[in-house]
N, C-alpha and C. Protein backbone atom coordinates (compact mmCIF):
# COMPACT_ATOMS: atom_id res chain seq x y z
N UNK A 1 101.35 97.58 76.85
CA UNK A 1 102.59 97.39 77.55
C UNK A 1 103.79 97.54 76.61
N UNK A 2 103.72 97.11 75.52
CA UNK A 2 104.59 97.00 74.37
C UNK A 2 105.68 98.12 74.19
N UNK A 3 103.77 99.45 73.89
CA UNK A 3 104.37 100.78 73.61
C UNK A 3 104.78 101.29 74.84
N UNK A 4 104.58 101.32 75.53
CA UNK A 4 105.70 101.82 76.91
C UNK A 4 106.82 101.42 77.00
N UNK A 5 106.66 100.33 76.72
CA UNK A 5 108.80 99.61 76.84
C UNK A 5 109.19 100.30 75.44
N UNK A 6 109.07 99.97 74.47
CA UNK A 6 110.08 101.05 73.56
C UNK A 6 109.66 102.33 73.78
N UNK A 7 108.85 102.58 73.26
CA UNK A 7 108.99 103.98 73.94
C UNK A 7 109.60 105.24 74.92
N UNK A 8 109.73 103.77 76.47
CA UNK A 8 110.60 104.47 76.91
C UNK A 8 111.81 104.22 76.79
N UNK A 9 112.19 103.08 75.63
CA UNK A 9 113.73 102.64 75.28
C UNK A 9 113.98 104.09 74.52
N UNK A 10 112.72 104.10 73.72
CA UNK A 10 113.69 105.16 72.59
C UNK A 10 113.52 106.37 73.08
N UNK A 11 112.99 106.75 74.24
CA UNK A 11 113.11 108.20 74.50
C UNK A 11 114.60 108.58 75.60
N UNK A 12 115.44 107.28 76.13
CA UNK A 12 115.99 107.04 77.42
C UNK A 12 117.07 106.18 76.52
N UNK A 13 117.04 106.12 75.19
CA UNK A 13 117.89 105.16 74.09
C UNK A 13 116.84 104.36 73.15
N UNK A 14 115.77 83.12 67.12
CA UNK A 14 115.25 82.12 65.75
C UNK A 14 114.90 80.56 66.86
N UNK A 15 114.56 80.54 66.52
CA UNK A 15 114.78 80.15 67.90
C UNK A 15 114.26 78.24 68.21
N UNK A 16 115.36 78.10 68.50
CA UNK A 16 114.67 76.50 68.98
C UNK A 16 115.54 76.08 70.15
N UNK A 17 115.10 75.03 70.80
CA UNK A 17 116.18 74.43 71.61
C UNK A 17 116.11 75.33 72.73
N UNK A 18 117.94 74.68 73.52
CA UNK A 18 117.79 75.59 74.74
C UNK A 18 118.40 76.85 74.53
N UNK A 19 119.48 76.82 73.41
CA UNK A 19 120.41 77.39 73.26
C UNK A 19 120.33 78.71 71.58
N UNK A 20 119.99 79.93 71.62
CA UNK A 20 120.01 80.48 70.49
C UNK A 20 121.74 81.21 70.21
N UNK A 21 122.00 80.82 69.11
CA UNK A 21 123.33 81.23 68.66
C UNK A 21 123.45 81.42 67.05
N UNK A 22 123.91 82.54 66.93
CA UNK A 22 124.28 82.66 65.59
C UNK A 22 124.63 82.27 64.67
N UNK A 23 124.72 81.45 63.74
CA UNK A 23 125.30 80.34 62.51
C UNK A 23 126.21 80.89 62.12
N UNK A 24 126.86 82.62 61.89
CA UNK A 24 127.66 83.08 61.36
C UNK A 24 128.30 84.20 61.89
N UNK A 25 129.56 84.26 62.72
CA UNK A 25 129.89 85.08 63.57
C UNK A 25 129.22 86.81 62.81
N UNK A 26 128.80 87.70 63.95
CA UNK A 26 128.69 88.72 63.45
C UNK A 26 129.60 89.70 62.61
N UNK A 27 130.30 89.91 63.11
CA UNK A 27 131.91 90.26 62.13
C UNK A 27 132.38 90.00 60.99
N UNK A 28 131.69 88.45 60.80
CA UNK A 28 132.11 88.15 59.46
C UNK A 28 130.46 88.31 58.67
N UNK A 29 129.64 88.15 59.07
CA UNK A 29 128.68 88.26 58.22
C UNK A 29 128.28 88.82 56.98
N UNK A 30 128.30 88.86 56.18
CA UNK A 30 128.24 89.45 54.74
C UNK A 30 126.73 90.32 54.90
N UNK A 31 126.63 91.29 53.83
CA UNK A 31 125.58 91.89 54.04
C UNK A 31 124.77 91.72 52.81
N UNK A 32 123.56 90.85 52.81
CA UNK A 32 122.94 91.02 51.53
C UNK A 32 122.52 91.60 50.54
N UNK A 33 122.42 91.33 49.50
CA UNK A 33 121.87 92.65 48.64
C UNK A 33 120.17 92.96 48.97
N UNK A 34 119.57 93.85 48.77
CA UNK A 34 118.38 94.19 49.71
C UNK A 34 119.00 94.93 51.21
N UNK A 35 119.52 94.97 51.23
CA UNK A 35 119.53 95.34 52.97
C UNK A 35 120.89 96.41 53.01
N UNK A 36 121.15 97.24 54.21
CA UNK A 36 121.18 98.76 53.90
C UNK A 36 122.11 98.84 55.40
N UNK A 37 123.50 98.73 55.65
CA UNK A 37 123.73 98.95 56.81
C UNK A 37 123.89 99.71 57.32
N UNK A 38 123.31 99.94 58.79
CA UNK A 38 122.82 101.73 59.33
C UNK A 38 123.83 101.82 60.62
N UNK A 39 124.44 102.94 60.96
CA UNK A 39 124.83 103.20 62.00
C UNK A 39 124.78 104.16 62.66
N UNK A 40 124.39 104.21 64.00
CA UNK A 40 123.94 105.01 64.69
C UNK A 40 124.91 106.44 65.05
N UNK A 41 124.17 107.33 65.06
CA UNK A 41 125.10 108.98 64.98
C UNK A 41 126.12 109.05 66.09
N UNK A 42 126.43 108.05 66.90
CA UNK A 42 127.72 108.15 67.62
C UNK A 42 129.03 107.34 67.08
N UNK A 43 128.66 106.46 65.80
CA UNK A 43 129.19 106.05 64.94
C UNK A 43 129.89 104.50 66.36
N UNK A 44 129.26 103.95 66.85
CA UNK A 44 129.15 102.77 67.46
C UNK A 44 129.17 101.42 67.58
N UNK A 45 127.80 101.69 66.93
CA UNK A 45 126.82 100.29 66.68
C UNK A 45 126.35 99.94 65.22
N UNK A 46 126.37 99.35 64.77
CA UNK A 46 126.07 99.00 63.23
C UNK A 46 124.83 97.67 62.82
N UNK A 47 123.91 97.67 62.33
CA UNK A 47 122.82 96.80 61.74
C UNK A 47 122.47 96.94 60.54
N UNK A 48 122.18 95.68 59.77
CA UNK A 48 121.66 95.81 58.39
C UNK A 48 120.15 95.53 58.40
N UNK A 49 119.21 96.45 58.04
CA UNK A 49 118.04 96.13 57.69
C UNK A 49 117.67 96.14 55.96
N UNK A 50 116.34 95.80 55.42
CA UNK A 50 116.14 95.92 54.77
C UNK A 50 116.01 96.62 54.00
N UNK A 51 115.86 97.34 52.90
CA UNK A 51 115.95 98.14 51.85
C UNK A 51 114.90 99.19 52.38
N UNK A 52 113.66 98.93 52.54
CA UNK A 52 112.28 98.91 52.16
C UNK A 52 112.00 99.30 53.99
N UNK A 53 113.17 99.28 54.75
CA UNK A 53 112.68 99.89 56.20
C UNK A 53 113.31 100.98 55.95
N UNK A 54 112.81 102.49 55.71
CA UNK A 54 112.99 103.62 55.47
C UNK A 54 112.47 104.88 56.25
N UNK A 55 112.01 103.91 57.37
CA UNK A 55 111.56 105.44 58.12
C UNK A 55 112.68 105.11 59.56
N UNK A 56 113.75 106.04 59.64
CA UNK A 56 115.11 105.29 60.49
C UNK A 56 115.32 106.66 60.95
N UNK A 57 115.61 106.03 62.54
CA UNK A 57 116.44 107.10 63.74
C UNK A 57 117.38 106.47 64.18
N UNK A 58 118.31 107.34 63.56
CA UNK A 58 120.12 106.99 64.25
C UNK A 58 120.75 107.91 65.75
N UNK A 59 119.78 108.55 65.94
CA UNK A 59 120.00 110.05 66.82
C UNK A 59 120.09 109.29 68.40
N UNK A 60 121.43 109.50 69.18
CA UNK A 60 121.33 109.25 70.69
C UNK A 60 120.39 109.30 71.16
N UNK A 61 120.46 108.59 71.78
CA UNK A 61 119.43 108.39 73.46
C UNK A 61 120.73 108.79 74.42
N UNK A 62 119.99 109.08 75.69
CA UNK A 62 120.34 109.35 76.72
C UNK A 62 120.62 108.57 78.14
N UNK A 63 121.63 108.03 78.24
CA UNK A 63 121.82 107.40 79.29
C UNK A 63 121.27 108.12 80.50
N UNK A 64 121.22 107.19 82.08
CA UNK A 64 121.08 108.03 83.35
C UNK A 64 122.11 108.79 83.76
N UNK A 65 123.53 108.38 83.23
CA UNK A 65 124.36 109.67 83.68
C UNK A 65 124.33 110.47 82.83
N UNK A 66 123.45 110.61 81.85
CA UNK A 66 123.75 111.90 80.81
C UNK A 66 124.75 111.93 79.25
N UNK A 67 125.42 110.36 79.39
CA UNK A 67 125.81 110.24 77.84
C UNK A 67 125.15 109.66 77.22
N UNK A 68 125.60 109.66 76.39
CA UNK A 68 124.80 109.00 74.90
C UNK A 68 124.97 107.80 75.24
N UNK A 69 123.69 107.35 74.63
CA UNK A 69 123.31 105.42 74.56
C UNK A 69 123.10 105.39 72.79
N UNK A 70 123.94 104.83 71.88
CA UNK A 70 123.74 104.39 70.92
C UNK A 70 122.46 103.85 70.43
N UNK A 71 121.93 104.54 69.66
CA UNK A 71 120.84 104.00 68.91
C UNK A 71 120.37 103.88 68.03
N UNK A 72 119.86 103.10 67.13
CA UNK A 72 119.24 102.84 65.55
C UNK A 72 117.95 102.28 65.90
N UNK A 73 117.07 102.69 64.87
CA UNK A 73 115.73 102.17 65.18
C UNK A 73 115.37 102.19 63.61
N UNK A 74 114.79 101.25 63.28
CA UNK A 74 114.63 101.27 61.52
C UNK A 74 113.44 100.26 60.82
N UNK A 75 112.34 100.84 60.30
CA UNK A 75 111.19 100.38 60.06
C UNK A 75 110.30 101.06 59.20
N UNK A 76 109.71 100.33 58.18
CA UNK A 76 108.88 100.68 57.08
C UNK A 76 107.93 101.94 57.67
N UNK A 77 107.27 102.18 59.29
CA UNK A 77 107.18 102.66 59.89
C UNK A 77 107.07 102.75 61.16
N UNK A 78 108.12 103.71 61.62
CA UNK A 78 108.81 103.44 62.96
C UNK A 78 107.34 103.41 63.96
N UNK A 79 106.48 104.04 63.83
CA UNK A 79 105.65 104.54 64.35
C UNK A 79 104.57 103.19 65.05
N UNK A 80 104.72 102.47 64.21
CA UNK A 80 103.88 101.48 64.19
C UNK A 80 104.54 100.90 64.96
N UNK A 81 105.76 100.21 64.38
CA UNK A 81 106.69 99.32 65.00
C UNK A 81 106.85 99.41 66.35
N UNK A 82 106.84 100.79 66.92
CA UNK A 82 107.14 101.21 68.35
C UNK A 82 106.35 100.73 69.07
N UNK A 83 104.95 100.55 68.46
CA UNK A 83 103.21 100.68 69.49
C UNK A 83 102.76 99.47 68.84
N UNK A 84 102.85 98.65 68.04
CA UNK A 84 102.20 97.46 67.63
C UNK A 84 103.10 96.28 67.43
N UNK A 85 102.26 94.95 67.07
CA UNK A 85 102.99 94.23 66.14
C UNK A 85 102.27 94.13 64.91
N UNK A 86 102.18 95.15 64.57
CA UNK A 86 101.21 95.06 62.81
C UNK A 86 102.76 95.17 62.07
N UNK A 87 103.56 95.81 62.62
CA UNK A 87 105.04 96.29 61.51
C UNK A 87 106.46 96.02 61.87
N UNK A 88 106.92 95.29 60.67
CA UNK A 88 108.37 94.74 61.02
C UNK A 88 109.29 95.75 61.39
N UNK A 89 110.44 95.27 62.04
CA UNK A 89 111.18 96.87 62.71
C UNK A 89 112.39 96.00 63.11
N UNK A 90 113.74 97.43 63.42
CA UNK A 90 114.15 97.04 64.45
C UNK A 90 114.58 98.17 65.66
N UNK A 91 115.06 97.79 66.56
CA UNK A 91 115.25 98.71 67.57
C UNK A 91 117.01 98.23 68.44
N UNK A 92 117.91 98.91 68.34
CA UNK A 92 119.55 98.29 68.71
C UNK A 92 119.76 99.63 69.53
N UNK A 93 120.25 99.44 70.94
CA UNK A 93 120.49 100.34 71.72
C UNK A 93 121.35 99.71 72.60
N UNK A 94 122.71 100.47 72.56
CA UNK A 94 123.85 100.27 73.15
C UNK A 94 124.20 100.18 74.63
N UNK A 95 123.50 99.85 75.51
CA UNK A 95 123.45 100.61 77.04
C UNK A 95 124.79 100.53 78.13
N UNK A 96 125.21 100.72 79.10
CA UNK A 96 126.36 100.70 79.68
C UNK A 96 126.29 99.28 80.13
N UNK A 97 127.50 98.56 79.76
CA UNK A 97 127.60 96.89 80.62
C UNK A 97 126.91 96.94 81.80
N UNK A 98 125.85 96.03 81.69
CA UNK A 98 125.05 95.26 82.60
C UNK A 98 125.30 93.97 82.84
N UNK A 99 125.84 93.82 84.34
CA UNK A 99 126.30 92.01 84.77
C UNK A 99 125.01 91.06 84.43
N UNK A 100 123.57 91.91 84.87
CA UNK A 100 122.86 90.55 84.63
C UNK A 100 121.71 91.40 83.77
N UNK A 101 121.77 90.26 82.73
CA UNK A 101 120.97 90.65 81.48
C UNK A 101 119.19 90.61 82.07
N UNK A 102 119.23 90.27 82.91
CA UNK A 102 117.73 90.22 83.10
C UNK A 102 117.32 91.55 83.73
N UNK A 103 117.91 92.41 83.92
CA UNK A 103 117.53 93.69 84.27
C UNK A 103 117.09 94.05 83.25
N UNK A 104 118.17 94.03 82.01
CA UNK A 104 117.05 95.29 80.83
C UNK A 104 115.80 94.12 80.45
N UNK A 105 116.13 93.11 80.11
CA UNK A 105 115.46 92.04 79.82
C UNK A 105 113.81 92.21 80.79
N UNK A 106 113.61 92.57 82.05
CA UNK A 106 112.74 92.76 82.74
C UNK A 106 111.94 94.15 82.47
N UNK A 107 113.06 95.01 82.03
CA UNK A 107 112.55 96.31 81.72
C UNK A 107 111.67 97.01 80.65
N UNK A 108 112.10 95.81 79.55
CA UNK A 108 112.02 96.12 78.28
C UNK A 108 111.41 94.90 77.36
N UNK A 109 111.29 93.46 78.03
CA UNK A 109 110.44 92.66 77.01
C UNK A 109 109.38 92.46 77.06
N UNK A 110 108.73 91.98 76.51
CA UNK A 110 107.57 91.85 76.44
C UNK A 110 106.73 90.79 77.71
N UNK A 111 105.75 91.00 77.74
CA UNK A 111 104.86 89.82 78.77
C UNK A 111 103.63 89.33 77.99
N UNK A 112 103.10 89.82 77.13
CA UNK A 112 102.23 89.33 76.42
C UNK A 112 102.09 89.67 75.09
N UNK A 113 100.81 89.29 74.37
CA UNK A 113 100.33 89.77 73.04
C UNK A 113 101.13 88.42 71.98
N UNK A 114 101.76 87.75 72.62
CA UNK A 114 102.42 86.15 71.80
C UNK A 114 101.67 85.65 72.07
N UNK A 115 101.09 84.56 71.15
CA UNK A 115 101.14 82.97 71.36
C UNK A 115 101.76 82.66 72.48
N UNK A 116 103.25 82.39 72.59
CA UNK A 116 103.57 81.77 73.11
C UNK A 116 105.27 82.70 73.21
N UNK A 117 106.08 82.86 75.02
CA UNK A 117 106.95 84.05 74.79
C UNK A 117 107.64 83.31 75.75
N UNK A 118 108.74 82.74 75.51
CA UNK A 118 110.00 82.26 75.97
C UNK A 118 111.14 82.62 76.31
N UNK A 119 112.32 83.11 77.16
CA UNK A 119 113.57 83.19 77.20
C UNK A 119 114.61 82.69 77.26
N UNK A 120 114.97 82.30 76.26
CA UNK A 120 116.66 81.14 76.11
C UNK A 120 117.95 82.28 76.06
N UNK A 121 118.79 81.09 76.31
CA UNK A 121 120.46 81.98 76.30
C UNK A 121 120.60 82.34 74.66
N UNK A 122 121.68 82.94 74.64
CA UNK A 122 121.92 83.50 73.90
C UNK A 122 123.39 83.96 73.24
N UNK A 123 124.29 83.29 72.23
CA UNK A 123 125.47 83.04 72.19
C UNK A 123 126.22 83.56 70.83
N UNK A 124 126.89 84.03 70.51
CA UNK A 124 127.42 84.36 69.07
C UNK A 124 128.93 84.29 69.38
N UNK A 125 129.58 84.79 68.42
CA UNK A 125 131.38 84.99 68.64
C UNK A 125 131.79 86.61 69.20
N UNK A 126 130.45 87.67 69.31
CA UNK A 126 130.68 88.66 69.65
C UNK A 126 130.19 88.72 71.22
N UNK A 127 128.35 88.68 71.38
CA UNK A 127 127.75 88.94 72.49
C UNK A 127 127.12 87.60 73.29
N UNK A 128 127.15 87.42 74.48
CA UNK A 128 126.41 86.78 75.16
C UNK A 128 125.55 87.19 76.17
N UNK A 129 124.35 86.42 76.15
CA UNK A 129 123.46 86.84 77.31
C UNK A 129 122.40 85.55 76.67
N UNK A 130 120.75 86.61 76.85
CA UNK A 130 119.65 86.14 76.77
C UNK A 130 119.05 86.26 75.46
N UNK A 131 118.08 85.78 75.05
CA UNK A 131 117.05 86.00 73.91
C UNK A 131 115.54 85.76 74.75
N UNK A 132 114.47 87.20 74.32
CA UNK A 132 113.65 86.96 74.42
C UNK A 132 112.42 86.47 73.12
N UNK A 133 111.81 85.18 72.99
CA UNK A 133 111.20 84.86 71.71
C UNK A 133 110.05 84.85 72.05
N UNK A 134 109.45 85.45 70.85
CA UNK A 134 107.56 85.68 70.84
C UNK A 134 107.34 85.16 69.38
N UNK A 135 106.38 84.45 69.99
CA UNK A 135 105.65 84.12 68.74
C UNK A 135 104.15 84.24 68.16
N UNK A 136 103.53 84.21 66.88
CA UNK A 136 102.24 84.78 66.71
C UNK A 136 101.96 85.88 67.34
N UNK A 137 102.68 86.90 67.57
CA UNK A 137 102.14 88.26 68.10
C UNK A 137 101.60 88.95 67.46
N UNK A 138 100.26 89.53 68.18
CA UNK A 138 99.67 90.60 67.77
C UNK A 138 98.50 89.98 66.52
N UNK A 139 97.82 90.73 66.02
CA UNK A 139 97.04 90.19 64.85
C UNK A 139 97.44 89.72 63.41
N UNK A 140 98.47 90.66 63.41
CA UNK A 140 99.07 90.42 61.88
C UNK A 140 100.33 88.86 62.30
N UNK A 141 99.79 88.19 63.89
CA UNK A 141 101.08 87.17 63.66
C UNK A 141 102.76 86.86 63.26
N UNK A 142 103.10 88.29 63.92
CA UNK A 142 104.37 88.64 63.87
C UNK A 142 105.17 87.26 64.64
N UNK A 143 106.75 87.31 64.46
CA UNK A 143 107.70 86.94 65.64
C UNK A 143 108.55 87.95 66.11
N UNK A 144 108.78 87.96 67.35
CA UNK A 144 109.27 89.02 68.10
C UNK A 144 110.93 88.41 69.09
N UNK A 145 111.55 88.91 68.77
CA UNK A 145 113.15 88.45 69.31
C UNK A 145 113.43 89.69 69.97
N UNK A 146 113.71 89.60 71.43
CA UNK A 146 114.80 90.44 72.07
C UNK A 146 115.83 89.99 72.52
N UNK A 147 117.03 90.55 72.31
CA UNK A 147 118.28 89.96 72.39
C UNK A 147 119.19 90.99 73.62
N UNK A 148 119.06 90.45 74.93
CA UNK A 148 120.04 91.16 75.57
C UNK A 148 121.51 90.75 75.56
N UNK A 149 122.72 91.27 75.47
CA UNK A 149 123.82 90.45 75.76
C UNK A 149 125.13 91.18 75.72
N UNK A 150 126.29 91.21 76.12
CA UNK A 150 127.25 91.98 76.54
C UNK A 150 128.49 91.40 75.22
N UNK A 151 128.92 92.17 75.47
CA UNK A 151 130.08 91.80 74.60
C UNK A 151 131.08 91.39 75.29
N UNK A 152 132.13 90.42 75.05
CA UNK A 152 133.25 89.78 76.27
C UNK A 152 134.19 90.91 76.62
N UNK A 153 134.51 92.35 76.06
CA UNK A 153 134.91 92.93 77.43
C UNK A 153 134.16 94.01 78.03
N UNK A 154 132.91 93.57 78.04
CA UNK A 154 132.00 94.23 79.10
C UNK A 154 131.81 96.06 78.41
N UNK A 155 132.07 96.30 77.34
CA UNK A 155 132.24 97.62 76.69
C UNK A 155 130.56 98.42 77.02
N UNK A 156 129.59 97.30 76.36
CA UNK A 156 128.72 97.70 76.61
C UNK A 156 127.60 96.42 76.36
N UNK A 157 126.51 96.82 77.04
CA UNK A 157 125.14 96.05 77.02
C UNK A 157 124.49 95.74 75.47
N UNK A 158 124.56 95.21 74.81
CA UNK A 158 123.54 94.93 73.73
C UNK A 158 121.88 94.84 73.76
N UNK A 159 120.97 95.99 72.88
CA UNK A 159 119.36 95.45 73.52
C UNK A 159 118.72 95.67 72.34
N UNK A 160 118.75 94.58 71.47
CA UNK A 160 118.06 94.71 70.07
C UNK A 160 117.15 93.91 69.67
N UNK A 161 115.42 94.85 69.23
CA UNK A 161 114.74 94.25 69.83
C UNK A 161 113.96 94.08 68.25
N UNK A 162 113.42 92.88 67.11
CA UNK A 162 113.26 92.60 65.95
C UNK A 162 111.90 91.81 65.94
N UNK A 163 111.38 92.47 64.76
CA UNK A 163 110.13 91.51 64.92
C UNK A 163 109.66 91.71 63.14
N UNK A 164 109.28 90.88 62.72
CA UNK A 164 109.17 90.44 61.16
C UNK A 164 108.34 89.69 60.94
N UNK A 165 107.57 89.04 60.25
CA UNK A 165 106.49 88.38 59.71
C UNK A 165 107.20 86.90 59.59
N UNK A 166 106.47 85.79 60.23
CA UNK A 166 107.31 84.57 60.19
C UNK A 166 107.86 84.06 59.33
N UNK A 167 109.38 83.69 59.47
CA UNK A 167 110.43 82.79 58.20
C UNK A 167 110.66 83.92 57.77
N UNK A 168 110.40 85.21 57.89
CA UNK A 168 111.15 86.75 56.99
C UNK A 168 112.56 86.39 57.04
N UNK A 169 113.35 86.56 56.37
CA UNK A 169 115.00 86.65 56.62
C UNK A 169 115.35 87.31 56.82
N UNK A 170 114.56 88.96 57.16
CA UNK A 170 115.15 90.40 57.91
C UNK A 170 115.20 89.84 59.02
N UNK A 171 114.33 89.10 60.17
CA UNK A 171 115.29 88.89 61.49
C UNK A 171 116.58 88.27 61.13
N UNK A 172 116.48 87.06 60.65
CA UNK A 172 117.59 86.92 60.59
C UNK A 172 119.28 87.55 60.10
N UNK A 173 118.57 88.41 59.43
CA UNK A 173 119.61 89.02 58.74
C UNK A 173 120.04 90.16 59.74
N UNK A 174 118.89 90.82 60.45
CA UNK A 174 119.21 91.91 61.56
C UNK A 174 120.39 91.02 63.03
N UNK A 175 119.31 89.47 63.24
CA UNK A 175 120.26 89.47 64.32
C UNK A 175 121.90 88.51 63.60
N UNK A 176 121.98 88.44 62.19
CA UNK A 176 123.55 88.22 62.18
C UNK A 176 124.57 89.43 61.90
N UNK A 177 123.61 90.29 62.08
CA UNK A 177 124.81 91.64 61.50
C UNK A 177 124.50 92.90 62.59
N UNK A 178 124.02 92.74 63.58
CA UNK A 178 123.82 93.47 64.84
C UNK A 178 125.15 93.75 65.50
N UNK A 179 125.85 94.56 65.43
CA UNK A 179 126.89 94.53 66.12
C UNK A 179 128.05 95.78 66.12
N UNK A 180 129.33 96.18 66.85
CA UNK A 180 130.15 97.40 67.11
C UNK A 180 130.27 97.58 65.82
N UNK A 181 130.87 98.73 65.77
CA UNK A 181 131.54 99.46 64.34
C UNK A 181 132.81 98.51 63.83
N UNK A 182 133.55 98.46 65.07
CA UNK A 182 134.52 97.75 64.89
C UNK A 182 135.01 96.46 64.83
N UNK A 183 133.65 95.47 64.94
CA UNK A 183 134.23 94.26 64.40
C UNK A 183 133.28 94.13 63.01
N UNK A 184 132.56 95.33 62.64
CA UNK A 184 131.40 94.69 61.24
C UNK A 184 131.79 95.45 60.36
N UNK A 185 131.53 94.44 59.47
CA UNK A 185 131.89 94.22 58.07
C UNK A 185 130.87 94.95 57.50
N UNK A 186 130.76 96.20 56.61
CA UNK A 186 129.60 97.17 56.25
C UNK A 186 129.41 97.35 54.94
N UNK A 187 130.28 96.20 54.38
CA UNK A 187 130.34 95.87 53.09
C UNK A 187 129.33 95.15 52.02
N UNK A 188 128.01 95.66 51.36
CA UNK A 188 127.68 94.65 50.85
C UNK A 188 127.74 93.56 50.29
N UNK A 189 127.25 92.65 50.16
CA UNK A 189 128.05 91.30 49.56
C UNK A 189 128.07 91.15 48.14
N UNK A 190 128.46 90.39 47.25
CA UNK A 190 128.56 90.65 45.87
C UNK A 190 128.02 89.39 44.98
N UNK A 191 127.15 89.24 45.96
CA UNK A 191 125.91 88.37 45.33
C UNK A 191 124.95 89.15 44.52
């Protein structure tokens, strides 16, 4: 089921409590050393992954009316990442404002292969919506975060979908620096 939902994302384009929200607005987030901020070829959307995720597609997807849907997809190998949870990844695709997040959220998360797969809200200083959380997935015991959520003037849909080996600080680091061209900071930090 997995590989069908990205799959057809990419051919077509932390969690506790009730509440998941960002500790550090996205905009301001600093970018660590290790990590590499990528932006997608419509020059859009912006994410920092890790050094060491090197097999990366910045190339549009295709909306249903025929424009471009912003996309980055970035993983040690994409290949894997797409069809398993053996490999950390991420997947950020821009889609046209959606009122209710549970459409892509239905379209595109997961239903099984966790432990245990939850959906809480989802809050930062940029996007709001949902988070979908998985945990122990797959054999290698991944965690799996999908994050649907809009930005406050409805510009566009947020659907970025991260999964890392538990306590990794690439999710975390993917979902504090997930975000437009124009409010992120693409600056490494000088740590």
């Amino acid at each position: 089921m997995k590989l069908i939902m990205l799959v057809t994302l990419a051919l077509t384009a932390l969690a506790g409590g009730q509440s998941v929200a960002a500790s550090v607005p996205p905009s301001s987030a600093p970018i660590p050393a290790g990590y590499t901020p990528l932006v997608d070829d419509t020059g859009a959307i912006v994410v920092a992954v890790p050094d060491t995720w090197t097999d990366i597609d910045t190339a549009a997807a295709v909306n249903e009316d025929g424009s471009p849907r912003p996309y980055i997809a970035a993983s040690p190998d994409l290949a894997s990442f797409l069809g398993t949870f053996d490999t950390p990844g991420v997947l950020y695709a821009a889609f046209p404002y959606e009122l209710n997040p549970w459409t892509l959220m239905d379209a595109y998360g997961i239903d099984g292969g966790c432990e245990t797969v939850e959906v809480k809200s989802y809050d930062d200083p940029v996007f709001i919506g949902i988070v979908q959380v998985g945990t122990n997935c797959g054999a290698a015991g991944m965690t799996w975060n999908m994050v649907v959520a809009s930005t406050a003037d409805h510009s566009f849909t947020a659907l970025v979908q991260v999964q890392t080996a538990p306590d990794d600080e690439a999710m975390q680091t993917v979902l504090l620096t997930f975000n437009t061209t124009a409010n992120q900071e693409t600056q490494p930090s000088a740590e």
